[in-house]
PDBML (XML) file of the C-alpha atoms, coordinates in Angstrom:
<?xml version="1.0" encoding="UTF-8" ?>
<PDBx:datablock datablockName="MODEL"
   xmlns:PDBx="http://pdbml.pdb.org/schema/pdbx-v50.xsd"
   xmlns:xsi="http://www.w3.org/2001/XMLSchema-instance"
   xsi:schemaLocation="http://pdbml.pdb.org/schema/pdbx-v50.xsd pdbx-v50.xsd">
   <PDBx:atom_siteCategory>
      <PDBx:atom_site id="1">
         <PDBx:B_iso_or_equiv>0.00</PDBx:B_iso_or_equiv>
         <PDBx:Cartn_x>184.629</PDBx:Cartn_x>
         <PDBx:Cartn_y>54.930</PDBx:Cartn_y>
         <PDBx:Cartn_z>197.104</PDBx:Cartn_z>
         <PDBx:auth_asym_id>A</PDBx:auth_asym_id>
         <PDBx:auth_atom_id>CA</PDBx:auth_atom_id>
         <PDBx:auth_comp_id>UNK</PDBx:auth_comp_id>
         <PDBx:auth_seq_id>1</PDBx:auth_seq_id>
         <PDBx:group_PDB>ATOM</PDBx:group_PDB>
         <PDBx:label_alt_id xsi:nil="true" />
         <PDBx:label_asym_id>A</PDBx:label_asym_id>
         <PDBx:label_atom_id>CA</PDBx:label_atom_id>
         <PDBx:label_comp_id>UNK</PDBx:label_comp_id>
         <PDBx:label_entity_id>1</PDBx:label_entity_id>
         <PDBx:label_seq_id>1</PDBx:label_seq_id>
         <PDBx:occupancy>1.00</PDBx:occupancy>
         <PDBx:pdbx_PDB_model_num>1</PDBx:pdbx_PDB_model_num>
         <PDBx:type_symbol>C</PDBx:type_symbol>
      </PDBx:atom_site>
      <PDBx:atom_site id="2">
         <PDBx:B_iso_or_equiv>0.00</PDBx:B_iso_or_equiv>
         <PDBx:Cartn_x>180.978</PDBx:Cartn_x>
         <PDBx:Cartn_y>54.016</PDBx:Cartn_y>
         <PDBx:Cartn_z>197.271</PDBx:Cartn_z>
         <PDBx:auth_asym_id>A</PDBx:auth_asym_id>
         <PDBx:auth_atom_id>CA</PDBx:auth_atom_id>
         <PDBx:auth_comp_id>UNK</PDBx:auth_comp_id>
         <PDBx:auth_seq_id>2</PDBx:auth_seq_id>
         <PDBx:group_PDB>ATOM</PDBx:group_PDB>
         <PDBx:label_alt_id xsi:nil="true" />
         <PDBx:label_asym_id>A</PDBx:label_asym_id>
         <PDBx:label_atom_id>CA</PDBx:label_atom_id>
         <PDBx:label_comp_id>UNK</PDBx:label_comp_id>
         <PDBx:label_entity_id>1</PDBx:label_entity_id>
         <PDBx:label_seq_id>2</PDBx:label_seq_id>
         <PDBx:occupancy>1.00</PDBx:occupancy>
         <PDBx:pdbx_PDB_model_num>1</PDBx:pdbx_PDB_model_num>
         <PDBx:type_symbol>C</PDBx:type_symbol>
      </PDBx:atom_site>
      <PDBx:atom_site id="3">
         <PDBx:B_iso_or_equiv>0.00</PDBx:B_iso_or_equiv>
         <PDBx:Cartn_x>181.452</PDBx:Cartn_x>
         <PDBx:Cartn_y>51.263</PDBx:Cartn_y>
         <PDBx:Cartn_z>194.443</PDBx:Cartn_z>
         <PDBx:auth_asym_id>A</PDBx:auth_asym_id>
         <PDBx:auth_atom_id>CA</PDBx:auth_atom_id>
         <PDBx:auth_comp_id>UNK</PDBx:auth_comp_id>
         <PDBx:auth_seq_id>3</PDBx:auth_seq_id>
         <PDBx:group_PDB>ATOM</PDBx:group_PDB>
         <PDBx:label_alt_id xsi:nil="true" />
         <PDBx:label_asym_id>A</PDBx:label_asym_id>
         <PDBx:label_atom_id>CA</PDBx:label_atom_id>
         <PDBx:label_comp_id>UNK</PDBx:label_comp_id>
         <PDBx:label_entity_id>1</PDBx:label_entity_id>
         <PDBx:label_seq_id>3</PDBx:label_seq_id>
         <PDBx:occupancy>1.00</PDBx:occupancy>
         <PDBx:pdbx_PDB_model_num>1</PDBx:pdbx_PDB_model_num>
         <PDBx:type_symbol>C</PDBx:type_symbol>
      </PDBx:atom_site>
      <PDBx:atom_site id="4">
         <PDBx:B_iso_or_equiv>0.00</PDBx:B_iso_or_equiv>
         <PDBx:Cartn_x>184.621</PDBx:Cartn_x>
         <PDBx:Cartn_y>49.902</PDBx:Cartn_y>
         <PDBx:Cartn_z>196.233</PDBx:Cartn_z>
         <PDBx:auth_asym_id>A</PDBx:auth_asym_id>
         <PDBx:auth_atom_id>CA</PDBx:auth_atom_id>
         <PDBx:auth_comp_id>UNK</PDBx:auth_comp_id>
         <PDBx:auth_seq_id>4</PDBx:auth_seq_id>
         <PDBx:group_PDB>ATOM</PDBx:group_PDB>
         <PDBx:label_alt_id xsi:nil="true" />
         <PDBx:label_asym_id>A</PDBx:label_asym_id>
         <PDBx:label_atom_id>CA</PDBx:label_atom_id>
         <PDBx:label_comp_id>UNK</PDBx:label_comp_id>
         <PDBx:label_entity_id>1</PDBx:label_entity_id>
         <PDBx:label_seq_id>4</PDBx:label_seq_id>
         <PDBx:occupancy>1.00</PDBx:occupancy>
         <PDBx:pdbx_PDB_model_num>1</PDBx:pdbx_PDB_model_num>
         <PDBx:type_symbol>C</PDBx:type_symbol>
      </PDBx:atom_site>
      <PDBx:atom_site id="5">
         <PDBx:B_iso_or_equiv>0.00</PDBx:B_iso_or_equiv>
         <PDBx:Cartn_x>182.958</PDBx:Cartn_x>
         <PDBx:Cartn_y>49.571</PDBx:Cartn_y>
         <PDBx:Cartn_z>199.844</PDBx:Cartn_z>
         <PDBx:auth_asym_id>A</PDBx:auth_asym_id>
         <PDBx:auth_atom_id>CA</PDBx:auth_atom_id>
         <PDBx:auth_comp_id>UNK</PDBx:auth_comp_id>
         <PDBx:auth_seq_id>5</PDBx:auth_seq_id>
         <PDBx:group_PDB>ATOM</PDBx:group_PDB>
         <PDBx:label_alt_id xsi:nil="true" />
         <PDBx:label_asym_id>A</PDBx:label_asym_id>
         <PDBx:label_atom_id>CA</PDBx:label_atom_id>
         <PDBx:label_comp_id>UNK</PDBx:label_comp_id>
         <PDBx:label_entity_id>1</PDBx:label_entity_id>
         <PDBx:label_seq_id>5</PDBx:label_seq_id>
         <PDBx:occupancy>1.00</PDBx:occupancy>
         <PDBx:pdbx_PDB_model_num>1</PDBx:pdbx_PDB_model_num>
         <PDBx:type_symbol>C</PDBx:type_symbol>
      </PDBx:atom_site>
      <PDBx:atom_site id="6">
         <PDBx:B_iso_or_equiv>0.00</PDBx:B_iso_or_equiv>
         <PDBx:Cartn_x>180.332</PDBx:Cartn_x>
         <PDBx:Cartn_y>47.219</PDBx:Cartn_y>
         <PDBx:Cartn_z>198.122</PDBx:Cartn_z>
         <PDBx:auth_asym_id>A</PDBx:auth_asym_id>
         <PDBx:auth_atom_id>CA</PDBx:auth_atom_id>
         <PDBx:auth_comp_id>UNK</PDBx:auth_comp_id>
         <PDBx:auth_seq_id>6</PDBx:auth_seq_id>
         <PDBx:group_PDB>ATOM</PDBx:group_PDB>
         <PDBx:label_alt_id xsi:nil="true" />
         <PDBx:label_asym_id>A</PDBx:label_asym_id>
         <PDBx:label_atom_id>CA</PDBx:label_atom_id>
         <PDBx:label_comp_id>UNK</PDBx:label_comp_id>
         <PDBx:label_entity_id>1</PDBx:label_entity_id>
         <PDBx:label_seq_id>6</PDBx:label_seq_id>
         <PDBx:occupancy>1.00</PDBx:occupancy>
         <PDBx:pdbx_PDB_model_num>1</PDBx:pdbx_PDB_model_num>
         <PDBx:type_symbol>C</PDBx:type_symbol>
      </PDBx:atom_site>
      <PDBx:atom_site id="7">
         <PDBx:B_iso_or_equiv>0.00</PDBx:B_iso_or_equiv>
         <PDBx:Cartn_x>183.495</PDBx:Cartn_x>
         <PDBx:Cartn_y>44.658</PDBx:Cartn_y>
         <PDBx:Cartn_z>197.363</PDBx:Cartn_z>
         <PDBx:auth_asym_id>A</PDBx:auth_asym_id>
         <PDBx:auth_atom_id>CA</PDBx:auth_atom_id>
         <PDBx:auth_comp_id>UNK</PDBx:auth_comp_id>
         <PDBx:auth_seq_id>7</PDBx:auth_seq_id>
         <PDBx:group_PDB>ATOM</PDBx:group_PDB>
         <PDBx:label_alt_id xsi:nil="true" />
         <PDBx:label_asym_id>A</PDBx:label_asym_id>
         <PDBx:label_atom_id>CA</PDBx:label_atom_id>
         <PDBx:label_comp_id>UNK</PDBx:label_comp_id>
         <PDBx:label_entity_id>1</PDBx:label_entity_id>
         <PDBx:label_seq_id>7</PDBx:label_seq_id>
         <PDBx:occupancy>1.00</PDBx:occupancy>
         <PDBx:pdbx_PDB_model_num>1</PDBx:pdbx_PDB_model_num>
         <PDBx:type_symbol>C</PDBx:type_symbol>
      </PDBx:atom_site>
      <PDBx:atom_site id="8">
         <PDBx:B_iso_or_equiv>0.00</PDBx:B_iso_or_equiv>
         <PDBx:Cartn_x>185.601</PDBx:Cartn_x>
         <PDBx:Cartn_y>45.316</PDBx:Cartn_y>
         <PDBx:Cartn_z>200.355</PDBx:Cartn_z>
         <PDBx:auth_asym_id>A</PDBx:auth_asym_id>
         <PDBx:auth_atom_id>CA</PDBx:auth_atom_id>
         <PDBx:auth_comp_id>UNK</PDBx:auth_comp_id>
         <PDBx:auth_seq_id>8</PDBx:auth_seq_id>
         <PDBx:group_PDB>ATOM</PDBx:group_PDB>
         <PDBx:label_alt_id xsi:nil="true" />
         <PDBx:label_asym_id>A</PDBx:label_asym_id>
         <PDBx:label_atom_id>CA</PDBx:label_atom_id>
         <PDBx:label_comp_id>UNK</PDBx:label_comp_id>
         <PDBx:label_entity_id>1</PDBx:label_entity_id>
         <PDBx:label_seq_id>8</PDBx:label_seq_id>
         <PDBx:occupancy>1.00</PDBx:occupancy>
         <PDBx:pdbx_PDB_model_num>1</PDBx:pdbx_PDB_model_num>
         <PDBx:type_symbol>C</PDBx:type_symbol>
      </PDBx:atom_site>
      <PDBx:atom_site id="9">
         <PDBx:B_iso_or_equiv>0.00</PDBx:B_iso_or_equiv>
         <PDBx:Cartn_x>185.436</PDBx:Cartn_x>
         <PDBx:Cartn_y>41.399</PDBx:Cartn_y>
         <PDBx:Cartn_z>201.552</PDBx:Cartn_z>
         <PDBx:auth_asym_id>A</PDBx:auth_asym_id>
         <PDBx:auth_atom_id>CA</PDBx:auth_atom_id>
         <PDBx:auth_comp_id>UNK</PDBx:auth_comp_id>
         <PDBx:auth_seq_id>9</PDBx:auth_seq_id>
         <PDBx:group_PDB>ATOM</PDBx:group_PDB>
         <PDBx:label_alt_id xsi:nil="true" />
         <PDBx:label_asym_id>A</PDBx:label_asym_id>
         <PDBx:label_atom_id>CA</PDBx:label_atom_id>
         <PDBx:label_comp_id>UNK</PDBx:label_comp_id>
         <PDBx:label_entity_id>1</PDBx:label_entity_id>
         <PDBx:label_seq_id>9</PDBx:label_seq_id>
         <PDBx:occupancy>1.00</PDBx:occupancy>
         <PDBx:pdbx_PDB_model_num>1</PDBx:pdbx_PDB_model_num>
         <PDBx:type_symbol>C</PDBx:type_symbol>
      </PDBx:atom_site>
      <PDBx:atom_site id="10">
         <PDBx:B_iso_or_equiv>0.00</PDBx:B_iso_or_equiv>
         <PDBx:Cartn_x>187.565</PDBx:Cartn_x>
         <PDBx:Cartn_y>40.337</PDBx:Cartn_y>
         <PDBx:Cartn_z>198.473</PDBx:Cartn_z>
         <PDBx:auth_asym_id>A</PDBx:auth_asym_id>
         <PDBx:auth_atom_id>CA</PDBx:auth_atom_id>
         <PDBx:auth_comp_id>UNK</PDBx:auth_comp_id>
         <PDBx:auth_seq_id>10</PDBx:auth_seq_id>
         <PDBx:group_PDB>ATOM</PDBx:group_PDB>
         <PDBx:label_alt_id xsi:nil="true" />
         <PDBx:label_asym_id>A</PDBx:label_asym_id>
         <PDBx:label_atom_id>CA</PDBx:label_atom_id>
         <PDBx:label_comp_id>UNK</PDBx:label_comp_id>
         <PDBx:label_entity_id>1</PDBx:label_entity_id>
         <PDBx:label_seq_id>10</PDBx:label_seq_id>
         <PDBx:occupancy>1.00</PDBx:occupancy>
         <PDBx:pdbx_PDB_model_num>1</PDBx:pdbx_PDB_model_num>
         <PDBx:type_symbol>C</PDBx:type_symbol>
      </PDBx:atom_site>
      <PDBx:atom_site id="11">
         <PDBx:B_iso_or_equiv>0.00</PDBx:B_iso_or_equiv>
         <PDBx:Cartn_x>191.317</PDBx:Cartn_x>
         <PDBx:Cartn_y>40.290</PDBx:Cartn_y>
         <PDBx:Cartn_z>198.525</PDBx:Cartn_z>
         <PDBx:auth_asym_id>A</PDBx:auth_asym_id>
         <PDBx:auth_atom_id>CA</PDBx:auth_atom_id>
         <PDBx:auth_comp_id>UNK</PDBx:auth_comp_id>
         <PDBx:auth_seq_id>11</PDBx:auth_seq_id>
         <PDBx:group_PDB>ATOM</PDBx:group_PDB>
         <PDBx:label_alt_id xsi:nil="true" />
         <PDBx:label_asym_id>A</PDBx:label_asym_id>
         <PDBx:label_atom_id>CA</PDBx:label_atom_id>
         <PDBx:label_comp_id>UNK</PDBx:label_comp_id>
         <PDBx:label_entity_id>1</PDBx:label_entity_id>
         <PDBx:label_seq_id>11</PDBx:label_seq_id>
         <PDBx:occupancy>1.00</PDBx:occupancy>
         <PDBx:pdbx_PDB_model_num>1</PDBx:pdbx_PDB_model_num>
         <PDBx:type_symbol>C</PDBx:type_symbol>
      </PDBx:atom_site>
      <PDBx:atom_site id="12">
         <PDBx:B_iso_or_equiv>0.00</PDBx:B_iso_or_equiv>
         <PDBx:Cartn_x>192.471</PDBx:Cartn_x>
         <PDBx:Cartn_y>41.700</PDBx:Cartn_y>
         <PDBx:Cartn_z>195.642</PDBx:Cartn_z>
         <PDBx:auth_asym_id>A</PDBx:auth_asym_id>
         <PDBx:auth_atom_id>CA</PDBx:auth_atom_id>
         <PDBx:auth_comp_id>UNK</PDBx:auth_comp_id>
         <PDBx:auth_seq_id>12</PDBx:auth_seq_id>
         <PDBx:group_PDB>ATOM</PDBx:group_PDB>
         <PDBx:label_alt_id xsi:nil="true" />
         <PDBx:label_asym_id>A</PDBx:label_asym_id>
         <PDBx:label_atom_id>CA</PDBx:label_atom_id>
         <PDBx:label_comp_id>UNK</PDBx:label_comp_id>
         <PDBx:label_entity_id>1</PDBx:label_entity_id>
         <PDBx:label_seq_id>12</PDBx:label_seq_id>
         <PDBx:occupancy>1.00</PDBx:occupancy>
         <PDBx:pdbx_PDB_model_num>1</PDBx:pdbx_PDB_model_num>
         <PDBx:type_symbol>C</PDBx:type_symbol>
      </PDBx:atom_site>
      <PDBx:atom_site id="13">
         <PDBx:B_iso_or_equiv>0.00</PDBx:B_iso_or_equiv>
         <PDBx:Cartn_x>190.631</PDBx:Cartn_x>
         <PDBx:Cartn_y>44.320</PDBx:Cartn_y>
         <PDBx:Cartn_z>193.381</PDBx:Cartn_z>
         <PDBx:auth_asym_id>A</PDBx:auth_asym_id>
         <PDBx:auth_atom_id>CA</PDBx:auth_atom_id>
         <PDBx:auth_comp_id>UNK</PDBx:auth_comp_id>
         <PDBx:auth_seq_id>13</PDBx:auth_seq_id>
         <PDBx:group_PDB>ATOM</PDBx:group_PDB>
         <PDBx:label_alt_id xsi:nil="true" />
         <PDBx:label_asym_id>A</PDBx:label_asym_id>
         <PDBx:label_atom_id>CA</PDBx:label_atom_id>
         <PDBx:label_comp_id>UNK</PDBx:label_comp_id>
         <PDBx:label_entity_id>1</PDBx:label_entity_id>
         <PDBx:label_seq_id>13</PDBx:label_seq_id>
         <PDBx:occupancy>1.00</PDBx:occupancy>
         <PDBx:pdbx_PDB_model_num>1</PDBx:pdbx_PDB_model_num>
         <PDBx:type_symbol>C</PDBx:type_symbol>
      </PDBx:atom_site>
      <PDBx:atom_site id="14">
         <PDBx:B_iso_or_equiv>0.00</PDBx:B_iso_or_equiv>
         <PDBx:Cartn_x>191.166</PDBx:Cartn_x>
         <PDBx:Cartn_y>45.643</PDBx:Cartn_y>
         <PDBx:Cartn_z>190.039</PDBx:Cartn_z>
         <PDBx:auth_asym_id>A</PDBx:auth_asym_id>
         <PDBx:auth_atom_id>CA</PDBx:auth_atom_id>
         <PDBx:auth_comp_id>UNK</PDBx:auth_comp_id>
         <PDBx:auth_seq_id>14</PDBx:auth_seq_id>
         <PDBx:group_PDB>ATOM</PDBx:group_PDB>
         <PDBx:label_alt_id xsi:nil="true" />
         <PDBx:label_asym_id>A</PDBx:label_asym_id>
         <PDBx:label_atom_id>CA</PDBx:label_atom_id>
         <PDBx:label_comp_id>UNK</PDBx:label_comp_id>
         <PDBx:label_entity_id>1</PDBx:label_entity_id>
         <PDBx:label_seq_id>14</PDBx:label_seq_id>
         <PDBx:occupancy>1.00</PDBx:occupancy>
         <PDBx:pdbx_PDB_model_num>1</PDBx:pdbx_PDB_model_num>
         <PDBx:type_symbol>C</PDBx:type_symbol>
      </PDBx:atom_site>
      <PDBx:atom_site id="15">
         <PDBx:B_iso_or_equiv>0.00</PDBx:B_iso_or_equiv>
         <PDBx:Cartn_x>189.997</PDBx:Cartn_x>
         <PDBx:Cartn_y>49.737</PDBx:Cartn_y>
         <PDBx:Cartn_z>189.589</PDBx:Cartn_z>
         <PDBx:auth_asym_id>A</PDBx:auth_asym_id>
         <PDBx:auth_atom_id>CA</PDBx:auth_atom_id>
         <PDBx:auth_comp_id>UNK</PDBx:auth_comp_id>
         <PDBx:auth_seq_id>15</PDBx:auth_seq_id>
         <PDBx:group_PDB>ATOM</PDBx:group_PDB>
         <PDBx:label_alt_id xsi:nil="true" />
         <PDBx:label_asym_id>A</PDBx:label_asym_id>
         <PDBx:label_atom_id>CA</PDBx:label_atom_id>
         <PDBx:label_comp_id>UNK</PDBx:label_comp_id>
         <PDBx:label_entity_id>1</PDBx:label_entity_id>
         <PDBx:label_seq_id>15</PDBx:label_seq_id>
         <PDBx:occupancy>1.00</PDBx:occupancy>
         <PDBx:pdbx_PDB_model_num>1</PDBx:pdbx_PDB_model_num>
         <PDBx:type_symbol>C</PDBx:type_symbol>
      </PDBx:atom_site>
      <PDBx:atom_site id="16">
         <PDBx:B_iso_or_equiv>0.00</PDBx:B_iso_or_equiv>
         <PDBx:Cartn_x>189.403</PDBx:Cartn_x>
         <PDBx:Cartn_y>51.114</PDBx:Cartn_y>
         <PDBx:Cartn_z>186.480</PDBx:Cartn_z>
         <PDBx:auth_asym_id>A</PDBx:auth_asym_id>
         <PDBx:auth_atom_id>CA</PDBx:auth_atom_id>
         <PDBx:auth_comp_id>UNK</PDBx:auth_comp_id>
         <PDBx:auth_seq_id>16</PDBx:auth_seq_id>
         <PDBx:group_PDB>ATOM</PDBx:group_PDB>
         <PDBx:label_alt_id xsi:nil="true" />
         <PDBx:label_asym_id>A</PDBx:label_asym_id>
         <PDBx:label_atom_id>CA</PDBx:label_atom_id>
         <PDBx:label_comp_id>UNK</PDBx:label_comp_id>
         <PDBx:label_entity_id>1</PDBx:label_entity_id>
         <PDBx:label_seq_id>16</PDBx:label_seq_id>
         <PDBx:occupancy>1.00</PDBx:occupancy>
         <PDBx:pdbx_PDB_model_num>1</PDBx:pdbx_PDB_model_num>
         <PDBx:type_symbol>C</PDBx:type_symbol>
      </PDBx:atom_site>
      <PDBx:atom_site id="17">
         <PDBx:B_iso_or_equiv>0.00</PDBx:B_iso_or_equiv>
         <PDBx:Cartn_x>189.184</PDBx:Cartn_x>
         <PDBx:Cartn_y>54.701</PDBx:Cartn_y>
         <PDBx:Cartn_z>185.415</PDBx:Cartn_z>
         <PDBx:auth_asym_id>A</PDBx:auth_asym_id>
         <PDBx:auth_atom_id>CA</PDBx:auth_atom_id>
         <PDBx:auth_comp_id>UNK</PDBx:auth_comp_id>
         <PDBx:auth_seq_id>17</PDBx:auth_seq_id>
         <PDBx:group_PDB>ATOM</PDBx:group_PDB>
         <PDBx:label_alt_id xsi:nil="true" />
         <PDBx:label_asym_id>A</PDBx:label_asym_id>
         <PDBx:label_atom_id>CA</PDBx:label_atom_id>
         <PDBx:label_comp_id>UNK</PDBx:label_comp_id>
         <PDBx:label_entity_id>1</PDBx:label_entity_id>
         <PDBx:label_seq_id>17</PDBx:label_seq_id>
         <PDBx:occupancy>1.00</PDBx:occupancy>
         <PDBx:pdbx_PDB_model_num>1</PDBx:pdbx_PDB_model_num>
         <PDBx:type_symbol>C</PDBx:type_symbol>
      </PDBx:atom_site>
      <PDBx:atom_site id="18">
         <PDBx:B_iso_or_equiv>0.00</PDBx:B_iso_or_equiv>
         <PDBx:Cartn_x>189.639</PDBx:Cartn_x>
         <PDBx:Cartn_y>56.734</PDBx:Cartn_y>
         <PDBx:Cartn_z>182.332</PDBx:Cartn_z>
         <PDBx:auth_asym_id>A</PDBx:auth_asym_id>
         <PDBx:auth_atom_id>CA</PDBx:auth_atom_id>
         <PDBx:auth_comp_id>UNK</PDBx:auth_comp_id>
         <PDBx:auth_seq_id>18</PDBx:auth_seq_id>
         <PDBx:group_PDB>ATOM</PDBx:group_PDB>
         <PDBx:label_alt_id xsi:nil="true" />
         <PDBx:label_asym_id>A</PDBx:label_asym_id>
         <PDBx:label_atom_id>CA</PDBx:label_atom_id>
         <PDBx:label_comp_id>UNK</PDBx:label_comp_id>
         <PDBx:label_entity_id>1</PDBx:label_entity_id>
         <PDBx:label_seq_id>18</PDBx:label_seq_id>
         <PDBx:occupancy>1.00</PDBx:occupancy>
         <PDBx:pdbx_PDB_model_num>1</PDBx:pdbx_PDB_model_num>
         <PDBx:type_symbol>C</PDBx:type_symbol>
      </PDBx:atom_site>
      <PDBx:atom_site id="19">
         <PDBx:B_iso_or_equiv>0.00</PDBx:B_iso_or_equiv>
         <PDBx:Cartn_x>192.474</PDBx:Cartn_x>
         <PDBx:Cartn_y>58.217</PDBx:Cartn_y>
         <PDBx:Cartn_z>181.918</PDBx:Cartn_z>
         <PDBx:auth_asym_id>A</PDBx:auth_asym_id>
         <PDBx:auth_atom_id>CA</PDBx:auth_atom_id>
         <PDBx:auth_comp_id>UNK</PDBx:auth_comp_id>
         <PDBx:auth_seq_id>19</PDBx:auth_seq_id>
         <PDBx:group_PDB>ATOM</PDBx:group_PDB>
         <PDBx:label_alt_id xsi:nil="true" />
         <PDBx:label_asym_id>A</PDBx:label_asym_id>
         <PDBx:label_atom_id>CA</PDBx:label_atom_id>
         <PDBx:label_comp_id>UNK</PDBx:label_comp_id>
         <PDBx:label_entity_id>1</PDBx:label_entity_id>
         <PDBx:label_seq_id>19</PDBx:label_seq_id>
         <PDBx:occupancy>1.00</PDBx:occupancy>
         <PDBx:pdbx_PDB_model_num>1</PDBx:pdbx_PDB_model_num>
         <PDBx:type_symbol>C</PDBx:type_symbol>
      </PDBx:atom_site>
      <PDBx:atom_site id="20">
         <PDBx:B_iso_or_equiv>0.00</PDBx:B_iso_or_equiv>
         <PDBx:Cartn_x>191.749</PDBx:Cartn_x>
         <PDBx:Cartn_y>61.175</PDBx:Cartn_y>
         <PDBx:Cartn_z>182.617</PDBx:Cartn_z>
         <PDBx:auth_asym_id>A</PDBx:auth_asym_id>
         <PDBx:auth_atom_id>CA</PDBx:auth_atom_id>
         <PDBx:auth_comp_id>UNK</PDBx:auth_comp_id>
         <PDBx:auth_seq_id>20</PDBx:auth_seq_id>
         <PDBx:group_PDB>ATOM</PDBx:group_PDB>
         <PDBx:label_alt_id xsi:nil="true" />
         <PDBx:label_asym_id>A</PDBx:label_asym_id>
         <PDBx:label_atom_id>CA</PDBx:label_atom_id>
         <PDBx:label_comp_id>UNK</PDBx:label_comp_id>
         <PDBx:label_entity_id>1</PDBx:label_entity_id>
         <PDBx:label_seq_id>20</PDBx:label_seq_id>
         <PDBx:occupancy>1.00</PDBx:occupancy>
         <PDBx:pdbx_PDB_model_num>1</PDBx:pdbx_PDB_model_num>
         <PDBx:type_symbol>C</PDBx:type_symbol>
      </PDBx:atom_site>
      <PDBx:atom_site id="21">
         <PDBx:B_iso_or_equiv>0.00</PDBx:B_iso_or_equiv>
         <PDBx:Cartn_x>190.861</PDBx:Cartn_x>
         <PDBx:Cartn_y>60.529</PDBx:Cartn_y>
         <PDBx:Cartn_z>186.588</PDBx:Cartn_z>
         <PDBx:auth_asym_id>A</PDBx:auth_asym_id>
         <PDBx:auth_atom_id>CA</PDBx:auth_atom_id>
         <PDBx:auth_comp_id>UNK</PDBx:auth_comp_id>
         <PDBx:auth_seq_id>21</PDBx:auth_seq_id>
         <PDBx:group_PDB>ATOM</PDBx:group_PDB>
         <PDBx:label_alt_id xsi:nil="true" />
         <PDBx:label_asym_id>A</PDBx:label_asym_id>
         <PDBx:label_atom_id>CA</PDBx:label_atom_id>
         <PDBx:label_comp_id>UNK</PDBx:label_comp_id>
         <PDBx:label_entity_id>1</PDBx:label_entity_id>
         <PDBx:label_seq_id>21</PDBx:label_seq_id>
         <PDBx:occupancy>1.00</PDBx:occupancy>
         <PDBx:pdbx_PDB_model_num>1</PDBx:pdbx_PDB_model_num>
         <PDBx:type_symbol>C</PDBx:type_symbol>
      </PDBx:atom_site>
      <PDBx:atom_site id="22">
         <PDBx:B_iso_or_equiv>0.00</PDBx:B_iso_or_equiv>
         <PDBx:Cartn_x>193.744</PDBx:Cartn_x>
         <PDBx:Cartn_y>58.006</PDBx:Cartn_y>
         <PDBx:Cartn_z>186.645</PDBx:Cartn_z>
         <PDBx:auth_asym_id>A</PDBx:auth_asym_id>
         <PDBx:auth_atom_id>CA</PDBx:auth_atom_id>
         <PDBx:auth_comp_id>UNK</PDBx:auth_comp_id>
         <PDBx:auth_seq_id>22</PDBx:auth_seq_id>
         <PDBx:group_PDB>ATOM</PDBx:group_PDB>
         <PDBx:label_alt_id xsi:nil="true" />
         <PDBx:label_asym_id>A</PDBx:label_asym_id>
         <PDBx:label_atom_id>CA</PDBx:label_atom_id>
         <PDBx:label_comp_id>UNK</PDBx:label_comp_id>
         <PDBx:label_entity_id>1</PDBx:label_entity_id>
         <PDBx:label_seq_id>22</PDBx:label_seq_id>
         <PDBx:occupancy>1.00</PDBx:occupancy>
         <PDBx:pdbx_PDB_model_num>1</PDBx:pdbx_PDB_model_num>
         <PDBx:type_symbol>C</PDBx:type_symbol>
      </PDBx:atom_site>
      <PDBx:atom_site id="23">
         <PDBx:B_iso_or_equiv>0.00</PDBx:B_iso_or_equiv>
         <PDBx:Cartn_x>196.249</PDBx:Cartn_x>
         <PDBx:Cartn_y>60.549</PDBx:Cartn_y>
         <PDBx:Cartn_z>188.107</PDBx:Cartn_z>
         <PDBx:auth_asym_id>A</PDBx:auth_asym_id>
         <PDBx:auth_atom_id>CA</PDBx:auth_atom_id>
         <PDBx:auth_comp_id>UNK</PDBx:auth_comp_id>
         <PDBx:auth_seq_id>23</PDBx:auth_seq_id>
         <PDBx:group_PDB>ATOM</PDBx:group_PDB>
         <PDBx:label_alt_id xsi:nil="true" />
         <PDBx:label_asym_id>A</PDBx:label_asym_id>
         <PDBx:label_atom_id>CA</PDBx:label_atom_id>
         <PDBx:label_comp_id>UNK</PDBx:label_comp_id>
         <PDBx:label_entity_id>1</PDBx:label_entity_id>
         <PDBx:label_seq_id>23</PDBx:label_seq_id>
         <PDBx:occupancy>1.00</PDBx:occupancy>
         <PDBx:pdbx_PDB_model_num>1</PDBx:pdbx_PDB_model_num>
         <PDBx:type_symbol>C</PDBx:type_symbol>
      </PDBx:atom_site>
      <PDBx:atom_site id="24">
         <PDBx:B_iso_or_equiv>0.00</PDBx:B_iso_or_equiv>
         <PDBx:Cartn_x>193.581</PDBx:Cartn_x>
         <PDBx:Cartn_y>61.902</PDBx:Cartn_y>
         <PDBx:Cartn_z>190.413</PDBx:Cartn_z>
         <PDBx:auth_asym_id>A</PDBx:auth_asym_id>
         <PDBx:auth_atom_id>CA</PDBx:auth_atom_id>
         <PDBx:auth_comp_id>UNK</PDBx:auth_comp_id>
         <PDBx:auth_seq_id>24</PDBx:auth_seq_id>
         <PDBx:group_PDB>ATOM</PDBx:group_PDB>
         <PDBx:label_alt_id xsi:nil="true" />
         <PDBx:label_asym_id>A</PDBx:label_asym_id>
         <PDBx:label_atom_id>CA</PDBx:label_atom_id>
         <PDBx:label_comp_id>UNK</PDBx:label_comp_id>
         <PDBx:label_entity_id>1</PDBx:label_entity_id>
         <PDBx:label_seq_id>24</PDBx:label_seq_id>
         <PDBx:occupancy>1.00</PDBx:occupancy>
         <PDBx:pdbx_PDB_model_num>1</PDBx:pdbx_PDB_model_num>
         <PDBx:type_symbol>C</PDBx:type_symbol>
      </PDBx:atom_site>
      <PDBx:atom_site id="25">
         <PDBx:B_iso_or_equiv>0.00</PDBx:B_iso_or_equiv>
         <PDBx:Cartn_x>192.303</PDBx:Cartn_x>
         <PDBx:Cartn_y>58.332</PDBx:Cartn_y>
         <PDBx:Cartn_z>191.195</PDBx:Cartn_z>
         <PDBx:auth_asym_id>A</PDBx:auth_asym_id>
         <PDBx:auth_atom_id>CA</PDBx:auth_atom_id>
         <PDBx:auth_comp_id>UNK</PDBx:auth_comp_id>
         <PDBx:auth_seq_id>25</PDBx:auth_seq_id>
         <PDBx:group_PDB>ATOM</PDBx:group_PDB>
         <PDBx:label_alt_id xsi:nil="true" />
         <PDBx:label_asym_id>A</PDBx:label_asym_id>
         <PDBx:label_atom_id>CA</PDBx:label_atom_id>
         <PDBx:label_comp_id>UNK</PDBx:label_comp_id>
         <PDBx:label_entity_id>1</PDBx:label_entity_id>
         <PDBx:label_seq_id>25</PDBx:label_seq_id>
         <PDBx:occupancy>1.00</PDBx:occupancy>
         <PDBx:pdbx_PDB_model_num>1</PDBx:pdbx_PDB_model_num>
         <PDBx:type_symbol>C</PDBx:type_symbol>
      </PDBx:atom_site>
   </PDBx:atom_siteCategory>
</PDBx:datablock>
């Protein structure tokens, strides 16, 4: 959440996580 906030202005973003927090995620 912290990392996202600092590229909130853009219109689309791309997350990546291992798989293990993708469900969580």
């Amino acid at each position: 959440a912290r990392s996202l906030k600092e590229v909130r202005e853009h219109k689309e973003i791309q997350l990546f996580v291992s798989p293990k927090k993708y469900a969580y995620v």
